[in-house]
PDB file of N, CA and C in Angstrom:
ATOM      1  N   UNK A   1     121.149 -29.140  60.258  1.00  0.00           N
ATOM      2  CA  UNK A   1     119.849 -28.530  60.478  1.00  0.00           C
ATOM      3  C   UNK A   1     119.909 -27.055  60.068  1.00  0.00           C
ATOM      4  N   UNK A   2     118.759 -26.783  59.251  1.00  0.00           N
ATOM      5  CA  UNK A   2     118.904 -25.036  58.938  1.00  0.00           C
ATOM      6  C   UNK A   2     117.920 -24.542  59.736  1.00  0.00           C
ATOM      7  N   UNK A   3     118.045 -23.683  60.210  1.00  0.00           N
ATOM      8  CA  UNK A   3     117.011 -23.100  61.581  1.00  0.00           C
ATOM      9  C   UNK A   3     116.444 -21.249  60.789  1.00  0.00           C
ATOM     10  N   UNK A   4     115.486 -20.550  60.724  1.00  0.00           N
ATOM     11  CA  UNK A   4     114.933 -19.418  60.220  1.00  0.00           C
ATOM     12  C   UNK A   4     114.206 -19.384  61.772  1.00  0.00           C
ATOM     13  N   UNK A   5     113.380 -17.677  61.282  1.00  0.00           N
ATOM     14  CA  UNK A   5     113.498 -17.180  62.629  1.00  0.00           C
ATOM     15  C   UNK A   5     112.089 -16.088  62.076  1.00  0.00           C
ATOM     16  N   UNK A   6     111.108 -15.930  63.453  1.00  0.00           N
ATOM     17  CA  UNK A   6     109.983 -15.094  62.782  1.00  0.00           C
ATOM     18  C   UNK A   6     109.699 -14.488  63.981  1.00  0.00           C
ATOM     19  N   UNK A   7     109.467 -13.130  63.681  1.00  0.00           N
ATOM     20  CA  UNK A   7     109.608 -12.150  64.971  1.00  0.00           C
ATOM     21  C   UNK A   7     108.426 -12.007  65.033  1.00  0.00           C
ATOM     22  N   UNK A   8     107.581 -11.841  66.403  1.00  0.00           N
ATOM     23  CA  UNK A   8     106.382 -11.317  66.546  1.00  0.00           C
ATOM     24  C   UNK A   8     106.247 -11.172  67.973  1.00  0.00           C
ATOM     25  N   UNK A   9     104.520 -10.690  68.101  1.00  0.00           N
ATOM     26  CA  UNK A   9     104.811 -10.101  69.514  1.00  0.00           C
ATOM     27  C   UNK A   9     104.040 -11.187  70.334  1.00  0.00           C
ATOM     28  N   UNK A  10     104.471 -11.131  71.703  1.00  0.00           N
ATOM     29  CA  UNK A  10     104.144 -12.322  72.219  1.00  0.00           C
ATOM     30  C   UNK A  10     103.498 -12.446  72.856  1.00  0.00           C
ATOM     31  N   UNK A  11     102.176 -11.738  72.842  1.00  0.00           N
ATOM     32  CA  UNK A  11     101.018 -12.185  73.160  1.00  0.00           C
ATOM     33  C   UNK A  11     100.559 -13.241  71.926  1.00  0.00           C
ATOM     34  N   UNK A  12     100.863 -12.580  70.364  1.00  0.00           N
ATOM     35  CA  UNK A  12     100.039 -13.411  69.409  1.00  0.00           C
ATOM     36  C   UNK A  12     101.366 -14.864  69.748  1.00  0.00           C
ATOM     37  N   UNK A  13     102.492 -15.030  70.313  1.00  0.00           N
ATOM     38  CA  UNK A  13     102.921 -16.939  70.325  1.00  0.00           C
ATOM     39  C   UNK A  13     101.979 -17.355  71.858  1.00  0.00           C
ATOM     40  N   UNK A  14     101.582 -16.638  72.531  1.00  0.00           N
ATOM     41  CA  UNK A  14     100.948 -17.378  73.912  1.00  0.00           C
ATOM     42  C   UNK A  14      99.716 -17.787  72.706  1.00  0.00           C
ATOM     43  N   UNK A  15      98.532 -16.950  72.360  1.00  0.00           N
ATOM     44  CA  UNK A  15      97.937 -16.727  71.760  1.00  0.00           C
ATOM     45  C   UNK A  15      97.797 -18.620  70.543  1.00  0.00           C
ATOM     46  N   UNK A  16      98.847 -18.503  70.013  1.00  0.00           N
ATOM     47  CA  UNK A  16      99.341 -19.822  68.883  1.00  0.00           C
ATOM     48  C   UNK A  16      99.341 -21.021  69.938  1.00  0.00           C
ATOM     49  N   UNK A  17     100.106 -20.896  71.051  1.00  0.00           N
ATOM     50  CA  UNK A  17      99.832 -22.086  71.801  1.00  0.00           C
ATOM     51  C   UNK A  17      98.744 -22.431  72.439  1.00  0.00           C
ATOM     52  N   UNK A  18      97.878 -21.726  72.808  1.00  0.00           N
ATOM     53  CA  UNK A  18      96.861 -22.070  73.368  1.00  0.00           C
ATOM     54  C   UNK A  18      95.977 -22.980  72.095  1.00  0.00           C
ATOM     55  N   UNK A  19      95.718 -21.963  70.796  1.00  0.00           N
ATOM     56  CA  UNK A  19      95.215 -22.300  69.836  1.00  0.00           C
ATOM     57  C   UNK A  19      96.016 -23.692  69.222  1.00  0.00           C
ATOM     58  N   UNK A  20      96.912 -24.219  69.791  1.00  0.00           N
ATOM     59  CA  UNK A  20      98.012 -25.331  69.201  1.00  0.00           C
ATOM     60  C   UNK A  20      98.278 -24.862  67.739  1.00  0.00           C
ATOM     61  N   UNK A  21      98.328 -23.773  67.220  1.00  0.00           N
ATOM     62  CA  UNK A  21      98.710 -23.116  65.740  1.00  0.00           C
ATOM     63  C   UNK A  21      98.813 -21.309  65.632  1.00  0.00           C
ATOM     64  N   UNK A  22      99.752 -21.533  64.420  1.00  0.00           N
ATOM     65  CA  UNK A  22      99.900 -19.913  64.543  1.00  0.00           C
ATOM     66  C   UNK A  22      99.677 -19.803  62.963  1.00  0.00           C
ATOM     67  N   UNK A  23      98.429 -18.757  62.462  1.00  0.00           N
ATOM     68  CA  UNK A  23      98.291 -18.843  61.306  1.00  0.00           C
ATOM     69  C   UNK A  23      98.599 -17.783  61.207  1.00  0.00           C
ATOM     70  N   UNK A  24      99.711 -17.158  61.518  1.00  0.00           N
ATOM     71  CA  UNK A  24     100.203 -15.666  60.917  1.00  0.00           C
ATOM     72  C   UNK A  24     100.053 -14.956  61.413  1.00  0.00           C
ATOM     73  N   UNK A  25     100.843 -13.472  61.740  1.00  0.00           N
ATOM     74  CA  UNK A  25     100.518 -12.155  61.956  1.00  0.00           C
ATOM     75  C   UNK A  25      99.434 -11.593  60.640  1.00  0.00           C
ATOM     76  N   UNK A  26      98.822 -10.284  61.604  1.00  0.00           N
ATOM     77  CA  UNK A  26      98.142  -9.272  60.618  1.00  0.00           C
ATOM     78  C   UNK A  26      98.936  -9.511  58.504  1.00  0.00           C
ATOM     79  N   UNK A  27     100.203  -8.999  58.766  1.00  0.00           N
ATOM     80  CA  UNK A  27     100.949  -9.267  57.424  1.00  0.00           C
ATOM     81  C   UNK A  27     101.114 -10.347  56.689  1.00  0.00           C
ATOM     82  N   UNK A  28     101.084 -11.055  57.602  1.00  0.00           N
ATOM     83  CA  UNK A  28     101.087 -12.398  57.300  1.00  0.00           C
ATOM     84  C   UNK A  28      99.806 -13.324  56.408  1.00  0.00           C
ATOM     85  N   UNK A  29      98.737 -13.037  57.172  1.00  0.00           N
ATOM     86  CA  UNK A  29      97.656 -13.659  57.016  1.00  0.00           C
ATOM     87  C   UNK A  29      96.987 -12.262  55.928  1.00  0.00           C
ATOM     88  N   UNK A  30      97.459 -11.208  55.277  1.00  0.00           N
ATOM     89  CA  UNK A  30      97.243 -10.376  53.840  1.00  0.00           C
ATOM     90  C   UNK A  30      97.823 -11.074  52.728  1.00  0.00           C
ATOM     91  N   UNK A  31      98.858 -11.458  53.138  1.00  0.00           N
ATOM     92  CA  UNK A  31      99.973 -11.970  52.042  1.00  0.00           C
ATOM     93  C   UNK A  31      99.884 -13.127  51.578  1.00  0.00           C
ATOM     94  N   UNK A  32      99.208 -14.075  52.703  1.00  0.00           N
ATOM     95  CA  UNK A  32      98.637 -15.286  52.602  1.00  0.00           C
ATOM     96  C   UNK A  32     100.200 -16.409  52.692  1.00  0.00           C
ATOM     97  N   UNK A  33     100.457 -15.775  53.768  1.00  0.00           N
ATOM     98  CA  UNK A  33     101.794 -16.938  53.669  1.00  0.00           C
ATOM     99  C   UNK A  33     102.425 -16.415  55.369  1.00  0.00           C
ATOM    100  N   UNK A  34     103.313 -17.120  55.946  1.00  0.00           N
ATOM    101  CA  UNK A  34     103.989 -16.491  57.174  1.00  0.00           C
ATOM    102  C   UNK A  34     105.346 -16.081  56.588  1.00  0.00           C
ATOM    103  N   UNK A  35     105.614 -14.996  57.236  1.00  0.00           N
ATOM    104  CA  UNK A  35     107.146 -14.519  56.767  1.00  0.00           C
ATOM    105  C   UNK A  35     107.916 -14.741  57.602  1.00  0.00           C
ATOM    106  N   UNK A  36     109.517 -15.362  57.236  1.00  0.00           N
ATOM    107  CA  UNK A  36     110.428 -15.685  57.973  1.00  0.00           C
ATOM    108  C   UNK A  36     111.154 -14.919  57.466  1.00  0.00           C
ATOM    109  N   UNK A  37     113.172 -15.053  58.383  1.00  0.00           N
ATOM    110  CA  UNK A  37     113.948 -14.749  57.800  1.00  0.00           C
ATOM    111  C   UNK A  37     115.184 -15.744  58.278  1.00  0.00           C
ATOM    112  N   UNK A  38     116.407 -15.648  57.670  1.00  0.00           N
ATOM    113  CA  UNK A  38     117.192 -16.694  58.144  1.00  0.00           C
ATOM    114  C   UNK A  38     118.003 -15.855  58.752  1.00  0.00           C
ATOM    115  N   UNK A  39     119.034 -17.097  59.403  1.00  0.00           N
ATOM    116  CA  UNK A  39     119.855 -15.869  60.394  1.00  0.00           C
ATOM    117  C   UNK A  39     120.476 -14.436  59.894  1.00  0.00           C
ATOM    118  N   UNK A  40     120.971 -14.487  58.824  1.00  0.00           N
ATOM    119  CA  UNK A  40     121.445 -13.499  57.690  1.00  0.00           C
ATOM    120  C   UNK A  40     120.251 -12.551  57.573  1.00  0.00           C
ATOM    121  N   UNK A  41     119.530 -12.743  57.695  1.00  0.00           N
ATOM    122  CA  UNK A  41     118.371 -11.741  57.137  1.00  0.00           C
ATOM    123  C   UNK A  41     117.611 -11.111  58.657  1.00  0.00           C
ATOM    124  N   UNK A  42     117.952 -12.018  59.479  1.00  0.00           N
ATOM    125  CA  UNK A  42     116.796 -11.349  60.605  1.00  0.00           C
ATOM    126  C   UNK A  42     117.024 -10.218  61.395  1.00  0.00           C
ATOM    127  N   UNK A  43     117.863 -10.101  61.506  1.00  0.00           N
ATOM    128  CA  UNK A  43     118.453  -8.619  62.120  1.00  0.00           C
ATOM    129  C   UNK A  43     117.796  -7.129  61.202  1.00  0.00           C
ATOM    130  N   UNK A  44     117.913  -7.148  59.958  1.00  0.00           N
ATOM    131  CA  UNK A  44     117.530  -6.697  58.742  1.00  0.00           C
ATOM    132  C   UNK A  44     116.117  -6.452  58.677  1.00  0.00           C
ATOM    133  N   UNK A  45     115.334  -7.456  59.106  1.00  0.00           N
ATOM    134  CA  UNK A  45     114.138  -7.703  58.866  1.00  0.00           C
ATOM    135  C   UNK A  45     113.615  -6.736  60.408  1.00  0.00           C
ATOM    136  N   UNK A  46     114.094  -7.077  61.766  1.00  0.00           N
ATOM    137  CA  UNK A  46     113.837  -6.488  62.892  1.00  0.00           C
ATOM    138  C   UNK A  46     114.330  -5.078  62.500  1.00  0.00           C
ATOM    139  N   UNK A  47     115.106  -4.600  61.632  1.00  0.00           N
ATOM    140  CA  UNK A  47     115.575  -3.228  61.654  1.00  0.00           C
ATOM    141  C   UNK A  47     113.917  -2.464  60.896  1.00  0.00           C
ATOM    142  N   UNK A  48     113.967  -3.200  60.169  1.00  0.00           N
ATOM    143  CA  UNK A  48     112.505  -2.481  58.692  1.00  0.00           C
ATOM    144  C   UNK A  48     111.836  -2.558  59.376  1.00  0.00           C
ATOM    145  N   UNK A  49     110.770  -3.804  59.542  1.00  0.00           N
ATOM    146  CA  UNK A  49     109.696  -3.921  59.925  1.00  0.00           C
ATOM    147  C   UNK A  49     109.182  -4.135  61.898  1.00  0.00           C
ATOM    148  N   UNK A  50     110.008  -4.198  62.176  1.00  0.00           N
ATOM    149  CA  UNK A  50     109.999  -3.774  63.734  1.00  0.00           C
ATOM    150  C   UNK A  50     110.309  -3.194  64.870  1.00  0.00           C
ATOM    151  N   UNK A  51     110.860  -1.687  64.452  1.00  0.00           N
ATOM    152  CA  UNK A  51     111.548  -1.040  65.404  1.00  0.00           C
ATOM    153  C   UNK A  51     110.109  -0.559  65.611  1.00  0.00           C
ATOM    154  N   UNK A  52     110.612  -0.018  67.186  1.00  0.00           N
ATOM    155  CA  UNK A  52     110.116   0.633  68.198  1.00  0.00           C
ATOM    156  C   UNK A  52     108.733  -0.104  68.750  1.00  0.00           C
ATOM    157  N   UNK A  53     108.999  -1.397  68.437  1.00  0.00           N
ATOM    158  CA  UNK A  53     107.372  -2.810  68.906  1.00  0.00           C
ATOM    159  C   UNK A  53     108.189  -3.182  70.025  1.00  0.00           C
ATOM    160  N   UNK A  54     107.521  -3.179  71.475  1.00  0.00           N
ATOM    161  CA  UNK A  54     108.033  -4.114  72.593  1.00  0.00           C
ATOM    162  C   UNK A  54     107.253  -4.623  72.752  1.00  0.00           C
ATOM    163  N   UNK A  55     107.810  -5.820  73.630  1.00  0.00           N
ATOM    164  CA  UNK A  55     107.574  -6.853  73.556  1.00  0.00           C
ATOM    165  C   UNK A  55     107.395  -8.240  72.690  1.00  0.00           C
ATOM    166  N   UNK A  56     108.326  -8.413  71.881  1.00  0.00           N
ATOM    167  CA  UNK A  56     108.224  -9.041  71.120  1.00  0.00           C
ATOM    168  C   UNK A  56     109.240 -10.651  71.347  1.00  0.00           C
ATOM    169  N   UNK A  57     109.201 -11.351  70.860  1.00  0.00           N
ATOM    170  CA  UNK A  57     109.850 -12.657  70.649  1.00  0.00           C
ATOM    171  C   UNK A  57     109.968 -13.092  69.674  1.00  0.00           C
ATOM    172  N   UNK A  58     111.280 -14.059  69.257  1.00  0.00           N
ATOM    173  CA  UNK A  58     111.915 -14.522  68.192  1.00  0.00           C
ATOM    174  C   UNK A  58     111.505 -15.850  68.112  1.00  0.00           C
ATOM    175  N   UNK A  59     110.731 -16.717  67.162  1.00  0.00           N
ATOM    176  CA  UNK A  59     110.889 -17.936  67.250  1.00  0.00           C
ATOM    177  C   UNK A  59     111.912 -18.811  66.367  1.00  0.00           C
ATOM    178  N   UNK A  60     112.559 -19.503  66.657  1.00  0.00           N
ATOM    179  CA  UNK A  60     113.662 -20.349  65.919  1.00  0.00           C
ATOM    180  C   UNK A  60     113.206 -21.970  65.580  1.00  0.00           C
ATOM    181  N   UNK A  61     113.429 -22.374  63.890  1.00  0.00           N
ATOM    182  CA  UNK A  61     112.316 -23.104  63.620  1.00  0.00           C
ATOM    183  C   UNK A  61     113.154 -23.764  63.293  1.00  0.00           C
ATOM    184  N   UNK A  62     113.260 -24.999  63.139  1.00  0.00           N
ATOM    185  CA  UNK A  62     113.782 -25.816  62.216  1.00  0.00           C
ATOM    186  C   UNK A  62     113.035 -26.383  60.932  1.00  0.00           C
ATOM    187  N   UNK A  63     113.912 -26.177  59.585  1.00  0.00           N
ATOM    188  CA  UNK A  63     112.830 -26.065  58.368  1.00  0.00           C
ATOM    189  C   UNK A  63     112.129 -27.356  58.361  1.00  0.00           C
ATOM    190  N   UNK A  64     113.459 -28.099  58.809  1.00  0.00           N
ATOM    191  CA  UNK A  64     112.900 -29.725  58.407  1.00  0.00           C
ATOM    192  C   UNK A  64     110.990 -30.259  58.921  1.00  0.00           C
ATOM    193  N   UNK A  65     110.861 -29.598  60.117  1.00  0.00           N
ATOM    194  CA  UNK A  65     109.711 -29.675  60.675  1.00  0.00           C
ATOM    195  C   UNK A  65     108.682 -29.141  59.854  1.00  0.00           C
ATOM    196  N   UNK A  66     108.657 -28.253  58.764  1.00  0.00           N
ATOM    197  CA  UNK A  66     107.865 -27.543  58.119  1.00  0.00           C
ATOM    198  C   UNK A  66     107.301 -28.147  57.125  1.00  0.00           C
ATOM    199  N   UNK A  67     107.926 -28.915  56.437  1.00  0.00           N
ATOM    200  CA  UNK A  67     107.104 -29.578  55.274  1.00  0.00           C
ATOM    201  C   UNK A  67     106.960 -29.195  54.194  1.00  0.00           C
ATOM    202  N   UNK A  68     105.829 -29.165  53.164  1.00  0.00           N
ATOM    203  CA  UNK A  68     106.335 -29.334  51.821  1.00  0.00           C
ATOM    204  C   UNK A  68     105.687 -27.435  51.276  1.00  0.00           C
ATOM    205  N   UNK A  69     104.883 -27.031  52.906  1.00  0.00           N
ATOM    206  CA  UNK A  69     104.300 -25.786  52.634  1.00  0.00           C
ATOM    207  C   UNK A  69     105.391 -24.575  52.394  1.00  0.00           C
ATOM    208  N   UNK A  70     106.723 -24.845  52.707  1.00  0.00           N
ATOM    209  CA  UNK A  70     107.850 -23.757  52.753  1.00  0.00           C
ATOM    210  C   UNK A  70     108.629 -23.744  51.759  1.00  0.00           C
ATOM    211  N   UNK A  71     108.419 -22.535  51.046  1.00  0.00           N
ATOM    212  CA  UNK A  71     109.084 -22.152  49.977  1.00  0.00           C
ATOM    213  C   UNK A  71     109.868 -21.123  50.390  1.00  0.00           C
ATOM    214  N   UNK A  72     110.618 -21.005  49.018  1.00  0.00           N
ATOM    215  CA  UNK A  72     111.900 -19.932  49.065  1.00  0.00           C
ATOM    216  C   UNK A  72     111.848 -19.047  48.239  1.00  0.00           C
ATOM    217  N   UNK A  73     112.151 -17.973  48.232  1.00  0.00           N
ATOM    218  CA  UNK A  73     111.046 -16.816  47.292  1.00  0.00           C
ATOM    219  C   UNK A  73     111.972 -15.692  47.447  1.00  0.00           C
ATOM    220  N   UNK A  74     112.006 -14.732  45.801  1.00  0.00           N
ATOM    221  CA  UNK A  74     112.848 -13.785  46.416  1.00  0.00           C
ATOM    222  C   UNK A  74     112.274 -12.846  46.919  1.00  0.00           C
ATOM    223  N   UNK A  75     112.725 -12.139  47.739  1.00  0.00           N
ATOM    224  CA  UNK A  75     112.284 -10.362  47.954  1.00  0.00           C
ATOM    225  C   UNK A  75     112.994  -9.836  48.126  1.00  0.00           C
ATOM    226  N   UNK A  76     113.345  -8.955  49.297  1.00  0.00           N
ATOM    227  CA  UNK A  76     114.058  -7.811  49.312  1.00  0.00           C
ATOM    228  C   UNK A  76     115.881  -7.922  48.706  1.00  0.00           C
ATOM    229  N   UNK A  77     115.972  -7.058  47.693  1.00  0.00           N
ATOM    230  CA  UNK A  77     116.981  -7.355  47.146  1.00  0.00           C
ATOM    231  C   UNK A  77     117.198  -8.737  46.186  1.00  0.00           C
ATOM    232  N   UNK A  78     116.229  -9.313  46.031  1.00  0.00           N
ATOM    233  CA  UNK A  78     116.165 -10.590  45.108  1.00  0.00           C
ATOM    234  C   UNK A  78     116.715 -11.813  45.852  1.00  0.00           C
ATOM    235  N   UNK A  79     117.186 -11.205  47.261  1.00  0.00           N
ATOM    236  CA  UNK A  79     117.721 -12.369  48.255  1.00  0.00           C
ATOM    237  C   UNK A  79     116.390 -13.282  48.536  1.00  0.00           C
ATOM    238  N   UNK A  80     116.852 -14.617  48.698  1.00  0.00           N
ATOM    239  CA  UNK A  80     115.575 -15.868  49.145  1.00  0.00           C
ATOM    240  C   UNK A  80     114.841 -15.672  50.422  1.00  0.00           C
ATOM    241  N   UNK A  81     113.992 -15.291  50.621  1.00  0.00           N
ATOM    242  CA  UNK A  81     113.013 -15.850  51.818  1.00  0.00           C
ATOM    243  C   UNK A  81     112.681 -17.219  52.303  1.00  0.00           C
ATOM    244  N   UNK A  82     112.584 -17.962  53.136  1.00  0.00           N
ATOM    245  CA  UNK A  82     111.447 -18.541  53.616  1.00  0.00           C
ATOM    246  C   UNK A  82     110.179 -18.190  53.754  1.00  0.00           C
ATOM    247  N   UNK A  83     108.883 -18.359  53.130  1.00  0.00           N
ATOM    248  CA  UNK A  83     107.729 -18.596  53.102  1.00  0.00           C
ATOM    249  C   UNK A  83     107.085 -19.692  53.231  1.00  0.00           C
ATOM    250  N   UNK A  84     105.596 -19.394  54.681  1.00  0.00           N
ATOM    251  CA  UNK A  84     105.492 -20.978  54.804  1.00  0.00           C
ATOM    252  C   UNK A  84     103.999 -20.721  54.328  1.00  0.00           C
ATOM    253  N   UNK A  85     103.800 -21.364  53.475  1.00  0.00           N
ATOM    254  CA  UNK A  85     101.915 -21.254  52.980  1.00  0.00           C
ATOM    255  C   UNK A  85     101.407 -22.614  53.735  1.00  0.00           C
ATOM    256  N   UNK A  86     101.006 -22.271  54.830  1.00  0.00           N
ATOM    257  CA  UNK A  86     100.542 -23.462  55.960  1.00  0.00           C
ATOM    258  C   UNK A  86     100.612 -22.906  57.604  1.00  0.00           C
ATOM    259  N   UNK A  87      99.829 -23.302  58.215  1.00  0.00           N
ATOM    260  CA  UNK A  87      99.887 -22.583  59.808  1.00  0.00           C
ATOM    261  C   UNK A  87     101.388 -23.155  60.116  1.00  0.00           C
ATOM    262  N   UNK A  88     101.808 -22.843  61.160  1.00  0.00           N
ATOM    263  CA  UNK A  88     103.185 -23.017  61.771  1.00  0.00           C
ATOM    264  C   UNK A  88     102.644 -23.741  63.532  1.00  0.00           C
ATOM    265  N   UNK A  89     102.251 -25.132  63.555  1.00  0.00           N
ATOM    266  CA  UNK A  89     102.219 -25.738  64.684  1.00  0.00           C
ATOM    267  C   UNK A  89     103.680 -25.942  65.740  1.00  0.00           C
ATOM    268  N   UNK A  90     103.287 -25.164  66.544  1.00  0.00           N
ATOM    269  CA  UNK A  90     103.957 -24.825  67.998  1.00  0.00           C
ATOM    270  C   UNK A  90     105.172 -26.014  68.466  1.00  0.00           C
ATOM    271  N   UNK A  91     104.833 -27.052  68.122  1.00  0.00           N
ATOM    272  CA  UNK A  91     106.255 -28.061  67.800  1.00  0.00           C
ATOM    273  C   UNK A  91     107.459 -27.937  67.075  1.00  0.00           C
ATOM    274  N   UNK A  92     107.186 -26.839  66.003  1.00  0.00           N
ATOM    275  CA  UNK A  92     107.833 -26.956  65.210  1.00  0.00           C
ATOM    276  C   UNK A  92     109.023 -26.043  65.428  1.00  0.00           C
ATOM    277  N   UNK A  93     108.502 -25.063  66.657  1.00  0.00           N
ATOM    278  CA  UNK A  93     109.698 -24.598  67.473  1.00  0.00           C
ATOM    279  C   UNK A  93     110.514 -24.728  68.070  1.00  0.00           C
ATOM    280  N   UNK A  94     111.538 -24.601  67.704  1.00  0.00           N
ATOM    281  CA  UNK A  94     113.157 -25.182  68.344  1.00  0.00           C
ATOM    282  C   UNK A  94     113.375 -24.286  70.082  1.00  0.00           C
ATOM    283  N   UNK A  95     112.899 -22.993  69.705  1.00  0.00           N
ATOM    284  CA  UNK A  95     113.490 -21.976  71.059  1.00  0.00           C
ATOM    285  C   UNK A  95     112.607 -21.223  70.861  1.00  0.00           C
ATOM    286  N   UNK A  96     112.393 -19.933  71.885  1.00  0.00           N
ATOM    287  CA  UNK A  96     111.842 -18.907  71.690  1.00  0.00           C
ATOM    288  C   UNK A  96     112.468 -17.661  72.477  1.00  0.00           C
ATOM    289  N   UNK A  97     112.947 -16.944  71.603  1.00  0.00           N
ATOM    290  CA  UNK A  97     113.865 -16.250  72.068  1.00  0.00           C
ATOM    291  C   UNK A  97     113.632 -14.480  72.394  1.00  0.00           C
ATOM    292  N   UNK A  98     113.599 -13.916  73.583  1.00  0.00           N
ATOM    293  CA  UNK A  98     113.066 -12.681  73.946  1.00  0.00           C
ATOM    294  C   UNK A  98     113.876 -11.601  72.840  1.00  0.00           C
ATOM    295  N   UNK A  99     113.377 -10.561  72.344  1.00  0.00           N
ATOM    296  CA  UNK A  99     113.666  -9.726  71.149  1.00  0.00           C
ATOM    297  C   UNK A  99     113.592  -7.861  71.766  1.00  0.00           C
ATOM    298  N   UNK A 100     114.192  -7.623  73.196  1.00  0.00           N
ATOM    299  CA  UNK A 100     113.524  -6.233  73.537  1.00  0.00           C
ATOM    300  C   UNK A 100     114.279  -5.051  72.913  1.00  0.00           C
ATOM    301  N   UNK A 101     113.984  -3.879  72.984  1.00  0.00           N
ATOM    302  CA  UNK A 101     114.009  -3.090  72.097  1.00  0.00           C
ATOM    303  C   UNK A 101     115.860  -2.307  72.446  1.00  0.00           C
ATOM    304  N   UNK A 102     116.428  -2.530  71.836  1.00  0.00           N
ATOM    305  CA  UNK A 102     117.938  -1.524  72.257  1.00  0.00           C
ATOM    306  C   UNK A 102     117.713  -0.161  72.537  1.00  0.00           C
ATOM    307  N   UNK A 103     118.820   0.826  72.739  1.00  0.00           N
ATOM    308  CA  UNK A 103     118.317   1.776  72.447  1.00  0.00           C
ATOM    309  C   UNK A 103     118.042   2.720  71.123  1.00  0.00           C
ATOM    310  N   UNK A 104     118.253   2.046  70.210  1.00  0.00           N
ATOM    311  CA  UNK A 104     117.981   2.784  68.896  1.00  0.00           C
ATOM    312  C   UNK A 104     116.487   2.563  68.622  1.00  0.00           C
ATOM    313  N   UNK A 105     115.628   1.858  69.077  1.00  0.00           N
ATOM    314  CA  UNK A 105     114.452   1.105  68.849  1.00  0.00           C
ATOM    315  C   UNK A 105     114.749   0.006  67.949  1.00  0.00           C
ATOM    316  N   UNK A 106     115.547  -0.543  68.075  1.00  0.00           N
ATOM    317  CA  UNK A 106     115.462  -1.596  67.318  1.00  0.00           C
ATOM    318  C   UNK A 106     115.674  -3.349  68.263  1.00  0.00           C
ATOM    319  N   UNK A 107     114.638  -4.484  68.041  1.00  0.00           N
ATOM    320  CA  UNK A 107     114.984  -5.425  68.419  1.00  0.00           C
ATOM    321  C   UNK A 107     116.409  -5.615  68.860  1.00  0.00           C
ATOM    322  N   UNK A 108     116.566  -5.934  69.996  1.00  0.00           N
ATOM    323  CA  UNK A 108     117.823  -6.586  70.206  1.00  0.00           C
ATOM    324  C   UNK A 108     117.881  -8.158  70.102  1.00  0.00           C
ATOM    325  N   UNK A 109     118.472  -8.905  68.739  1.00  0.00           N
ATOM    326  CA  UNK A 109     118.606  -9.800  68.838  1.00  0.00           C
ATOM    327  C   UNK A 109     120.131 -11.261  69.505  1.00  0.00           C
ATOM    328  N   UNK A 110     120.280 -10.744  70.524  1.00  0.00           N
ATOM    329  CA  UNK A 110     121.435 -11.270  71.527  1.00  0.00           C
ATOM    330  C   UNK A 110     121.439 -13.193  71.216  1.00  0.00           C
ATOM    331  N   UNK A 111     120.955 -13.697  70.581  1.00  0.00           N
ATOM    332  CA  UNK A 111     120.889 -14.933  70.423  1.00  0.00           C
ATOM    333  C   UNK A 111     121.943 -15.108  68.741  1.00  0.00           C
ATOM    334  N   UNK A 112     122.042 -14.242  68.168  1.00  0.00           N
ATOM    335  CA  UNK A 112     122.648 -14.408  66.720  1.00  0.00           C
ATOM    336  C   UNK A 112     124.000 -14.664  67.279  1.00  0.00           C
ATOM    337  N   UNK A 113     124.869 -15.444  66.438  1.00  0.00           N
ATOM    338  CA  UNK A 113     126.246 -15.144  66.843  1.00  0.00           C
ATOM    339  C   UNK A 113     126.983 -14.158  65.654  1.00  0.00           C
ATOM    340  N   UNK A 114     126.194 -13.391  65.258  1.00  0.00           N
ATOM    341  CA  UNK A 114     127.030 -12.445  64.079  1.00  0.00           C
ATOM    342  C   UNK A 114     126.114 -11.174  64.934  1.00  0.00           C
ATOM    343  N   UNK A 115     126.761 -10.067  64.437  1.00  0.00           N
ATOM    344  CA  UNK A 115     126.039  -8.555  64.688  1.00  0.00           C
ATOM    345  C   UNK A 115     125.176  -8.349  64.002  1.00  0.00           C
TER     346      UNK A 115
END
């Protein structure tokens, strides 16, 4: 199983469950796609685009659940993304994992088994 991981804040996953779907953050829903990262990348990704946000949560996905909407795409550094062009239904979550801020402002992600 390959598992990717999409940080946001967690009012918008209460928010997805109620709605039984999550069609993206603000960035997300510009870009027209949801942005993930894999374990390799997510720490990286919480460093850029989310320091100093509390309250936030990690969701851990399994791709297989995703379907034919998730592509792999390069960006930063020409390294592959996950991109899912399709809402992300609330099943498709493996865990959901609390993300609070260290003291550098940056996500603490305590669920990775690498630094």
């Amino acid at each position: 199983m390959t598992t990717i991981y999409k940080i946001l804040r967690r009012e918008e996953w209460l928010d997805a469950q109620k709605a039984g779907t999550f069609a993206g953050s603000d960035i997300d829903r510009r870009d027209g796609y949801i942005h993930f990262s894999t374990a390799a990348q997510v720490l990286e990704t919480a460093r850029r685009h989310f320091r100093e946000q509390s309250d936030l949560v990690v969701l851990e996905i399994d791709v297989a659940r995703l379907g034919p909407g998730l592509a792999w795409e390069p960006s930063r550094g020409g390294a592959l993304f996950p991109h899912l062009y399709a809402s992300l239904a609330p099943e498709s979550v493996l865990r959901v994992h609390p993300a609070p801020l260290g003291a550098d402002g940056v996500p603490v992600l305590e669920f990775l088994d690498h630094p």
